[in-house]
N, C-alpha and C. Protein backbone atom coordinates (compact mmCIF):
# COMPACT_ATOMS: atom_id res chain seq x y z
N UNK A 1 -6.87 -16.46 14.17
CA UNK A 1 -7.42 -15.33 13.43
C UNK A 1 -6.62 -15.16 12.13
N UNK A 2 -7.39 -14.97 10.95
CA UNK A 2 -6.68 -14.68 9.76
C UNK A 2 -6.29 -13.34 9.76
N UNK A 3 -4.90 -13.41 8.71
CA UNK A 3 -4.21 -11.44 8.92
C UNK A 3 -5.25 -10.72 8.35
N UNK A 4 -5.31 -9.71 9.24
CA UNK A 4 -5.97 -8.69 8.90
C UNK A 4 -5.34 -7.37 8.55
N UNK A 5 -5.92 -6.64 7.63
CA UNK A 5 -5.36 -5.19 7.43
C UNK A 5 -6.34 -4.22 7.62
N UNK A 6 -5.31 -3.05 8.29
CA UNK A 6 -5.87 -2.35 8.99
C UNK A 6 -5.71 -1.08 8.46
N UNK A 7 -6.14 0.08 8.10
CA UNK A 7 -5.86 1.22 7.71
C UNK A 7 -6.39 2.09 8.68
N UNK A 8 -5.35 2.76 8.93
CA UNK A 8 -5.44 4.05 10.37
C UNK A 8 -5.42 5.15 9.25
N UNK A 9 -6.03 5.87 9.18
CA UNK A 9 -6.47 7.02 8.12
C UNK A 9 -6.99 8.60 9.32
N UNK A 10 -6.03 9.34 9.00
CA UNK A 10 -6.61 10.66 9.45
C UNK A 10 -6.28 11.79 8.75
N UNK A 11 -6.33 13.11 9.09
CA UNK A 11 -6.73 14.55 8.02
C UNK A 11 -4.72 14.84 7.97
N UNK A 12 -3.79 14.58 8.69
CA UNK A 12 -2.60 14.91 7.81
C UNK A 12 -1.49 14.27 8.15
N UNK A 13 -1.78 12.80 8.73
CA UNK A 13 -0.76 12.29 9.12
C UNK A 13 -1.14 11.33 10.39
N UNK A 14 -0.62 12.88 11.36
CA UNK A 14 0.38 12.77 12.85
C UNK A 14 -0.79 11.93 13.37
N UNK A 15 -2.12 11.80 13.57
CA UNK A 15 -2.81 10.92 14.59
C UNK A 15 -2.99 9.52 13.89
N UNK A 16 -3.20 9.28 12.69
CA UNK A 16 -2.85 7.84 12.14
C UNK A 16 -1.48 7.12 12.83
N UNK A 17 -0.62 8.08 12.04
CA UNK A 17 1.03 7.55 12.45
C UNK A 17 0.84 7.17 14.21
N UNK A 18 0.46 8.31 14.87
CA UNK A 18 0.42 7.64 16.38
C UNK A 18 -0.51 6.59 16.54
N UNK A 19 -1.43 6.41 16.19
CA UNK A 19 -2.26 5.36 16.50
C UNK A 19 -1.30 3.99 15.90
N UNK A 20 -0.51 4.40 15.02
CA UNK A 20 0.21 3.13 14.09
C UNK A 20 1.65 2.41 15.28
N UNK A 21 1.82 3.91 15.85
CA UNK A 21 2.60 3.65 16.10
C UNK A 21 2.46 2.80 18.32
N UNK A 22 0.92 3.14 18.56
CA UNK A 22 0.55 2.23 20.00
C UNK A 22 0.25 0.79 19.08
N UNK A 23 -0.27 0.65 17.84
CA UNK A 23 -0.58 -1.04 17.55
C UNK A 23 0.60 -1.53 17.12
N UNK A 24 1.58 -1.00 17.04
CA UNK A 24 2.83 -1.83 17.03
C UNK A 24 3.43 -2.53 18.51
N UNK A 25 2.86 -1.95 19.55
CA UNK A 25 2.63 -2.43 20.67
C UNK A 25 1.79 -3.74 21.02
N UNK A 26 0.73 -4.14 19.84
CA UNK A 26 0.04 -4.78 20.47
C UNK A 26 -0.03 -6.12 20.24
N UNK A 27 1.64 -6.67 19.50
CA UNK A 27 2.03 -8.19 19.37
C UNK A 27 0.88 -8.79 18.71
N UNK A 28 0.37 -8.23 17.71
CA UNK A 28 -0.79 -9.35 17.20
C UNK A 28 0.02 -9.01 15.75
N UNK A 29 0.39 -10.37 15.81
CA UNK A 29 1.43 -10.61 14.23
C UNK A 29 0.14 -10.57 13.42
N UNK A 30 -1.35 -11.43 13.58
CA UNK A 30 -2.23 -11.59 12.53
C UNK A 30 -2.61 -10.11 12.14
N UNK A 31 -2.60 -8.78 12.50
CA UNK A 31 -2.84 -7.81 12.53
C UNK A 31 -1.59 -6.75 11.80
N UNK A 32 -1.90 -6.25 10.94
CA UNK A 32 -1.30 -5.43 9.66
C UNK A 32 -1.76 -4.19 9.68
N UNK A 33 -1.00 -3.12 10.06
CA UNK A 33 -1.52 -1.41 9.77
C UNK A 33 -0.89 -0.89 9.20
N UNK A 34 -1.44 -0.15 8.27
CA UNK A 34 -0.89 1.03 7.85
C UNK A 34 -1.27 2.19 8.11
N UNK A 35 -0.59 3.34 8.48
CA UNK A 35 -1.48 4.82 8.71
C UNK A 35 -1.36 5.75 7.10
N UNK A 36 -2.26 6.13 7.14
CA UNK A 36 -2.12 7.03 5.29
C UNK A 36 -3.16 8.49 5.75
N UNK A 37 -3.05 9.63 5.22
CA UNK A 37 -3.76 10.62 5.59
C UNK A 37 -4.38 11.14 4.53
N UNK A 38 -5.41 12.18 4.22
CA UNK A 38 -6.17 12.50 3.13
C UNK A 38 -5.46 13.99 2.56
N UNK A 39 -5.06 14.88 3.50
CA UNK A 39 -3.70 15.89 3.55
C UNK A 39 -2.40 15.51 3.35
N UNK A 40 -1.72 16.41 2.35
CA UNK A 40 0.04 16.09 2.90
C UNK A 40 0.14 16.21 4.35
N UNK A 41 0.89 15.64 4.79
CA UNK A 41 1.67 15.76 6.37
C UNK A 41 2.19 16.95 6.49
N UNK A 42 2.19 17.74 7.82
CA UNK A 42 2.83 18.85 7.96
C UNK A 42 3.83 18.68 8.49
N UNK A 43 4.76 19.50 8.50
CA UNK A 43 6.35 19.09 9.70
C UNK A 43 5.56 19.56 10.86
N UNK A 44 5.78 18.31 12.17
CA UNK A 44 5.45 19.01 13.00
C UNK A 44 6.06 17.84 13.77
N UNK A 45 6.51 18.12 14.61
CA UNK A 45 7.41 17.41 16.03
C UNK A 45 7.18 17.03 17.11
N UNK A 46 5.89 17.74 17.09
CA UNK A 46 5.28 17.20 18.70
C UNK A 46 4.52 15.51 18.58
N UNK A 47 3.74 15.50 17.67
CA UNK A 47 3.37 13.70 17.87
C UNK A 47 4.90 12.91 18.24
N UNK A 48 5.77 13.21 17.40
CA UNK A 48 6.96 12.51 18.30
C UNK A 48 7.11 12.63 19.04
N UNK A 49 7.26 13.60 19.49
CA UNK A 49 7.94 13.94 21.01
C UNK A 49 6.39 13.52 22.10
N UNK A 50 5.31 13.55 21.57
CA UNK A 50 4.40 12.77 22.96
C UNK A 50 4.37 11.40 22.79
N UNK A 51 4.62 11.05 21.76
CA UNK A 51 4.98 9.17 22.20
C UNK A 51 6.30 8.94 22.44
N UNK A 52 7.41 9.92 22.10
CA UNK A 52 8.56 9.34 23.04
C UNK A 52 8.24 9.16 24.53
N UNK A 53 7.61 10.27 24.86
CA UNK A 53 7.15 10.28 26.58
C UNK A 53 6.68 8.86 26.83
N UNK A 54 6.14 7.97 26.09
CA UNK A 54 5.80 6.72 26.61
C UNK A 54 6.83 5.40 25.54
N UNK A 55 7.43 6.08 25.13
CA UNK A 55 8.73 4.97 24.80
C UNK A 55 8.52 4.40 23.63
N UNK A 56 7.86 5.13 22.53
CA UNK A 56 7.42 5.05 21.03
C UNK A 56 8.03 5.64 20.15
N UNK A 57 9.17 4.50 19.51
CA UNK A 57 9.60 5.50 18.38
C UNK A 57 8.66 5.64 16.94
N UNK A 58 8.54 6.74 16.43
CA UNK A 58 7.76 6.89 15.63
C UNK A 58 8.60 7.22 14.25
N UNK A 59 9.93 8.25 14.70
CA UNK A 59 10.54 8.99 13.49
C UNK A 59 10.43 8.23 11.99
N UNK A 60 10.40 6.64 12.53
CA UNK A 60 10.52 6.19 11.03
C UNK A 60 9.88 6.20 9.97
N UNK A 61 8.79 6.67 11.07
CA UNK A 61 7.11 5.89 9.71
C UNK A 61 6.98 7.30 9.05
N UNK A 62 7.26 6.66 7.84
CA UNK A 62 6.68 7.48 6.58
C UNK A 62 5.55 7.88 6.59
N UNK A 63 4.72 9.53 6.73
CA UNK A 63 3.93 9.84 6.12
C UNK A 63 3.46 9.10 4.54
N UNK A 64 2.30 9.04 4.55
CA UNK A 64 1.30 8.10 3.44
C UNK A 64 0.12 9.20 2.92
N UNK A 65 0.20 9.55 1.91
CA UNK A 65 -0.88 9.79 0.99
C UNK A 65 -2.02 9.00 0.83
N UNK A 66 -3.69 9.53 1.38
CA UNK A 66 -4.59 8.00 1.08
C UNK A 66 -4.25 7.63 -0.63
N UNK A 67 -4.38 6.18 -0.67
CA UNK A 67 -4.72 5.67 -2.29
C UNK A 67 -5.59 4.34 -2.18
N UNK A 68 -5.67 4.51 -3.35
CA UNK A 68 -7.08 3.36 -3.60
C UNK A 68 -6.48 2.46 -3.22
N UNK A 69 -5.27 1.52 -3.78
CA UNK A 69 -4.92 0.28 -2.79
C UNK A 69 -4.83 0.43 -1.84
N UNK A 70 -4.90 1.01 -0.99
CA UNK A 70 -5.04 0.84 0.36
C UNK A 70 -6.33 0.94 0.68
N UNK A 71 -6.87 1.73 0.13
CA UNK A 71 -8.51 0.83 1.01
C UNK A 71 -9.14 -0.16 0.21
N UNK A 72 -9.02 -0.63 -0.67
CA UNK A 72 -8.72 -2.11 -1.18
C UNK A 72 -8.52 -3.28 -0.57
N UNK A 73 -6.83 -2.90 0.17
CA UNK A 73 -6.50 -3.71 0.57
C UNK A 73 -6.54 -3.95 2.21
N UNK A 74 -7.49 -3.03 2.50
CA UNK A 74 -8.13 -2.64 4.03
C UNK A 74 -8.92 -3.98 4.10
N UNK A 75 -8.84 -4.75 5.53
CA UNK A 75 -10.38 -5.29 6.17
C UNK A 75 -11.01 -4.36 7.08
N UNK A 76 -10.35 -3.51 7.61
CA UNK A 76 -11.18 -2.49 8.29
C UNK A 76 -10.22 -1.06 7.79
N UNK A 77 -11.05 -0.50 8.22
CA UNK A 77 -10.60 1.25 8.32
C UNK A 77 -10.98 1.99 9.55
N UNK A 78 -10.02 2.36 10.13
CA UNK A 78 -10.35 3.14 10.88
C UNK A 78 -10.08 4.89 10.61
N UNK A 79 -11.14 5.90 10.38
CA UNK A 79 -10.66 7.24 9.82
C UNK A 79 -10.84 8.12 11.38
N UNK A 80 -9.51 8.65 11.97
CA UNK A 80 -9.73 9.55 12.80
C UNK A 80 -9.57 11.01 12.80
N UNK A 81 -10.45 11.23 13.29
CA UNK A 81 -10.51 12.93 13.03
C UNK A 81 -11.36 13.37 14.20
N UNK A 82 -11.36 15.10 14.32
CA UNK A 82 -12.21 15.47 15.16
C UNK A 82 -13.46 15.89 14.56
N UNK A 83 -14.37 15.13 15.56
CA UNK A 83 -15.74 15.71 14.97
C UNK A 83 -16.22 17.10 14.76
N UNK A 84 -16.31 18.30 15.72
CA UNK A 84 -15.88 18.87 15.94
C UNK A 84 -15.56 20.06 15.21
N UNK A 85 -14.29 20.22 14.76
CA UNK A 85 -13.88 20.85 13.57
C UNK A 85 -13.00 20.52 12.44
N UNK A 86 -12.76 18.89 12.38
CA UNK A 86 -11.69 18.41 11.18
C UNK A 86 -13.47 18.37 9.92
N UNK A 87 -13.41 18.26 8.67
CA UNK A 87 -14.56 18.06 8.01
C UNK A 87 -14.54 16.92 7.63
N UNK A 88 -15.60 16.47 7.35
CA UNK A 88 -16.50 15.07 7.59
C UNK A 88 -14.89 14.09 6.17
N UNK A 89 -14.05 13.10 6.58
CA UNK A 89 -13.84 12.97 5.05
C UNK A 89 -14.80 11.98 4.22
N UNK A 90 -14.53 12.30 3.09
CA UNK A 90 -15.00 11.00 2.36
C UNK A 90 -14.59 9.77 1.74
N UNK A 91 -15.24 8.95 2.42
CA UNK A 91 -13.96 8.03 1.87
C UNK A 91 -14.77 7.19 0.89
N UNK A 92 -14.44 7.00 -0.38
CA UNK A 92 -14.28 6.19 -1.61
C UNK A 92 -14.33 4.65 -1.21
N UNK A 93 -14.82 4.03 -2.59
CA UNK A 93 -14.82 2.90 -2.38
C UNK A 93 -14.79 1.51 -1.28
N UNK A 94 -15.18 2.22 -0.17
CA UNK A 94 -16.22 1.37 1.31
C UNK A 94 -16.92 0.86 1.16
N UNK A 95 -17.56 0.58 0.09
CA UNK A 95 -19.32 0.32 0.67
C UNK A 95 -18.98 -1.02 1.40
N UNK A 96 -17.92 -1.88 0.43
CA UNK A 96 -18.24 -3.07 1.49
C UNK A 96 -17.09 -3.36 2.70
N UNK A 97 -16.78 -2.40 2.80
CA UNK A 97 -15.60 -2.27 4.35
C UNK A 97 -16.31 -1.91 5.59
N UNK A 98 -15.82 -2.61 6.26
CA UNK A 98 -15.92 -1.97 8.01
C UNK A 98 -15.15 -0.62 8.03
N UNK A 99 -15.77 0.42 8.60
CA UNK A 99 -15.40 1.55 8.95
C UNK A 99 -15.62 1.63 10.04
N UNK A 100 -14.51 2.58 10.78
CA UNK A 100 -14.52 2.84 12.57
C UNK A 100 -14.28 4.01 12.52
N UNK A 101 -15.00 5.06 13.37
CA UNK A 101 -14.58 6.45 13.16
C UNK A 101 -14.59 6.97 14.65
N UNK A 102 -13.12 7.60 15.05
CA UNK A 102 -12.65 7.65 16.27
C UNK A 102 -12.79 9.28 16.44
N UNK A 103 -13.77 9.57 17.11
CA UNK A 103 -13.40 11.32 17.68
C UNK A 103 -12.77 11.47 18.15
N UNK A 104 -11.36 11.78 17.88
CA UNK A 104 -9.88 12.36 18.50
C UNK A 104 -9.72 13.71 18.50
N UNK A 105 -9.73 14.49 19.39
CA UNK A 105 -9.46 16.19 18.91
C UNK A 105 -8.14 16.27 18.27
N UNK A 106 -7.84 16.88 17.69
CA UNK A 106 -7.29 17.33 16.48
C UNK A 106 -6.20 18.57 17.11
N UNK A 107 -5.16 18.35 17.55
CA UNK A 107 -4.06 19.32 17.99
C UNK A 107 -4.05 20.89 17.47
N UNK A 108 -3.90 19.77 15.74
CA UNK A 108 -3.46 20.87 14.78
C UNK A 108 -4.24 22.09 15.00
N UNK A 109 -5.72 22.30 15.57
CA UNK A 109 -6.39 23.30 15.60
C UNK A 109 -5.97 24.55 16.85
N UNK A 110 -5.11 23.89 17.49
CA UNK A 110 -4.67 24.51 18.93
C UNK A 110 -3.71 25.97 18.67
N UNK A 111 -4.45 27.05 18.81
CA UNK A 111 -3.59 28.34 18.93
C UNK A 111 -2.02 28.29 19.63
N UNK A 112 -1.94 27.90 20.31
CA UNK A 112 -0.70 28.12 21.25
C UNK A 112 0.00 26.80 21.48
N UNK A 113 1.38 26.97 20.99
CA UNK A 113 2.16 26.31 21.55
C UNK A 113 1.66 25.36 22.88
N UNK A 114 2.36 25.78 23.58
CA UNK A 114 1.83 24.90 24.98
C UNK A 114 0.35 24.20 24.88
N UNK A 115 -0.81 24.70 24.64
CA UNK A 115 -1.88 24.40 24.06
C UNK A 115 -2.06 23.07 23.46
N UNK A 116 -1.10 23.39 22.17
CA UNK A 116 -0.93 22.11 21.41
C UNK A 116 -0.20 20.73 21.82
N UNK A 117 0.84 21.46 23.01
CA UNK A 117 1.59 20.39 23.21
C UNK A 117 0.59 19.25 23.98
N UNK A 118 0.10 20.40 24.97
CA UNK A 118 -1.07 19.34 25.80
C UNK A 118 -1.99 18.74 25.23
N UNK A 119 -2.48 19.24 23.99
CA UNK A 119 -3.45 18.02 23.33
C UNK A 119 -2.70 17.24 22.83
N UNK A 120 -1.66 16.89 22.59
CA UNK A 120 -1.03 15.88 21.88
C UNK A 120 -0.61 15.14 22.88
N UNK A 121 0.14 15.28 23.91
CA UNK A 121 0.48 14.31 25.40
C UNK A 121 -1.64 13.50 25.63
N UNK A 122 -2.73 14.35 25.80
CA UNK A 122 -4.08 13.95 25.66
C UNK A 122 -4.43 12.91 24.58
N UNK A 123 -4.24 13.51 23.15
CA UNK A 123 -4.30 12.32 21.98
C UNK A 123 -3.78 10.85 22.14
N UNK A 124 -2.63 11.25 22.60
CA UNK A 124 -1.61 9.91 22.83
C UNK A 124 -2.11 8.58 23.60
N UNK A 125 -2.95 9.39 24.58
CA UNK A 125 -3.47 8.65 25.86
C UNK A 125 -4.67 8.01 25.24
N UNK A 126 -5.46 8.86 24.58
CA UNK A 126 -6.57 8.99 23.63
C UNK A 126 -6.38 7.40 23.04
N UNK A 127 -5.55 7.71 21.97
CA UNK A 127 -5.45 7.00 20.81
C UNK A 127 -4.82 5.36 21.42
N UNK A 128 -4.58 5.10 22.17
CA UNK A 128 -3.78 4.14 23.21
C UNK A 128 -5.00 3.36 23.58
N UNK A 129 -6.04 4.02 24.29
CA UNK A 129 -7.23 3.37 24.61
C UNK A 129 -8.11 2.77 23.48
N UNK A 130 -8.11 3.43 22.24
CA UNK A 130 -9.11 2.93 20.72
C UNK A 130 -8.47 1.69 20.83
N UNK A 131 -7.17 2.00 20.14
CA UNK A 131 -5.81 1.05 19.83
C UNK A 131 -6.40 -0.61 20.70
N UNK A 132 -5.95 -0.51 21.71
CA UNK A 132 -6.36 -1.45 22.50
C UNK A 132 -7.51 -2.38 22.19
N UNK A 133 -8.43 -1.57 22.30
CA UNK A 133 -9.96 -2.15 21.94
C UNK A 133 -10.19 -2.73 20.11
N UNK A 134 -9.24 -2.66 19.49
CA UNK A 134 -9.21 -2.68 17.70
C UNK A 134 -9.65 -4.46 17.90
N UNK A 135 -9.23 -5.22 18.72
CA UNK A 135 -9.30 -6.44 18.35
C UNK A 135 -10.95 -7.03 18.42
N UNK A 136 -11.65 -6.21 19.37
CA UNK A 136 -13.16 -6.37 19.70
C UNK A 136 -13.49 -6.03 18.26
N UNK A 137 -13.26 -4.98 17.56
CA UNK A 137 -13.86 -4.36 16.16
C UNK A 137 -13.81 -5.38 15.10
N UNK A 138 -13.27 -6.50 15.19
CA UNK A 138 -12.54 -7.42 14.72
C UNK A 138 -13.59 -7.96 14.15
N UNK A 139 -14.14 -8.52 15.20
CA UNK A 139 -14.71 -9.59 15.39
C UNK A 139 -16.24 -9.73 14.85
């Protein structure tokens, strides 16, 4: 398989970065991601702390601003968000990209503490199962 690049794209970060951070799991050297979001990133601690629970360090990865080289330099895109209530994004310059669009609920919307924590331990699990399946999208 020739390298491919991958752009994990969501509304402020934290579910790209996690999704970035299960395909670093998935030993396919031909396979290249980056996560970039369409929002600044918010501080928020819990996406770390639900992939430490499964042995993912994440702290490193830099929050990413979307930019045009990067979906440029995309063979696929994947944009996750919740259907739901994140709003539709738009993404620029696709026409001739593969796009994958993953309904992930969206934490950030969660009133309560505890609330949130549990959708994010949920996302994790979530985003683990897409992750997996990226190589079928491939093809």
């Amino acid at each position: 398989m020739d390298n491919k690049n991958i752009l994990l794209l969501s509304t402020s970060n934290d579910l790209s970065i996690m999704a970035e951070g299960w395909a670093s799991r998935l030993n396919e050297p031909s396979l290249n991601f980056v996560s970039a979001s369409f929002l600044k990133a918010q501080d928020d601690d819990l996406p770390i702390e639900a992939m430490k629970e499964v042995n993912i360090d994440i702290t490193n990865k830099e929050p990413k601003l979307l930019a045009p080289h990067l979906i440029k330099s995309a063979d696929l895109i994947v944009n996750i968000y919740d259907f739901q209530r994140d709003q539709h994004p738009d993404l620029p310059l696709t026409s001739n990209k593969k796009v994958l669009r993953w309904n992930i609920t969206n934490p950030a919307h969660c009133k309560d503490a505890l609330e949130k924590w549990a959708a994010y331990q949920i996302v994790c699990d979530e985003l683990a199962d897409h992750v997996r399946n990226l190589k079928e999208a491939l093809k």
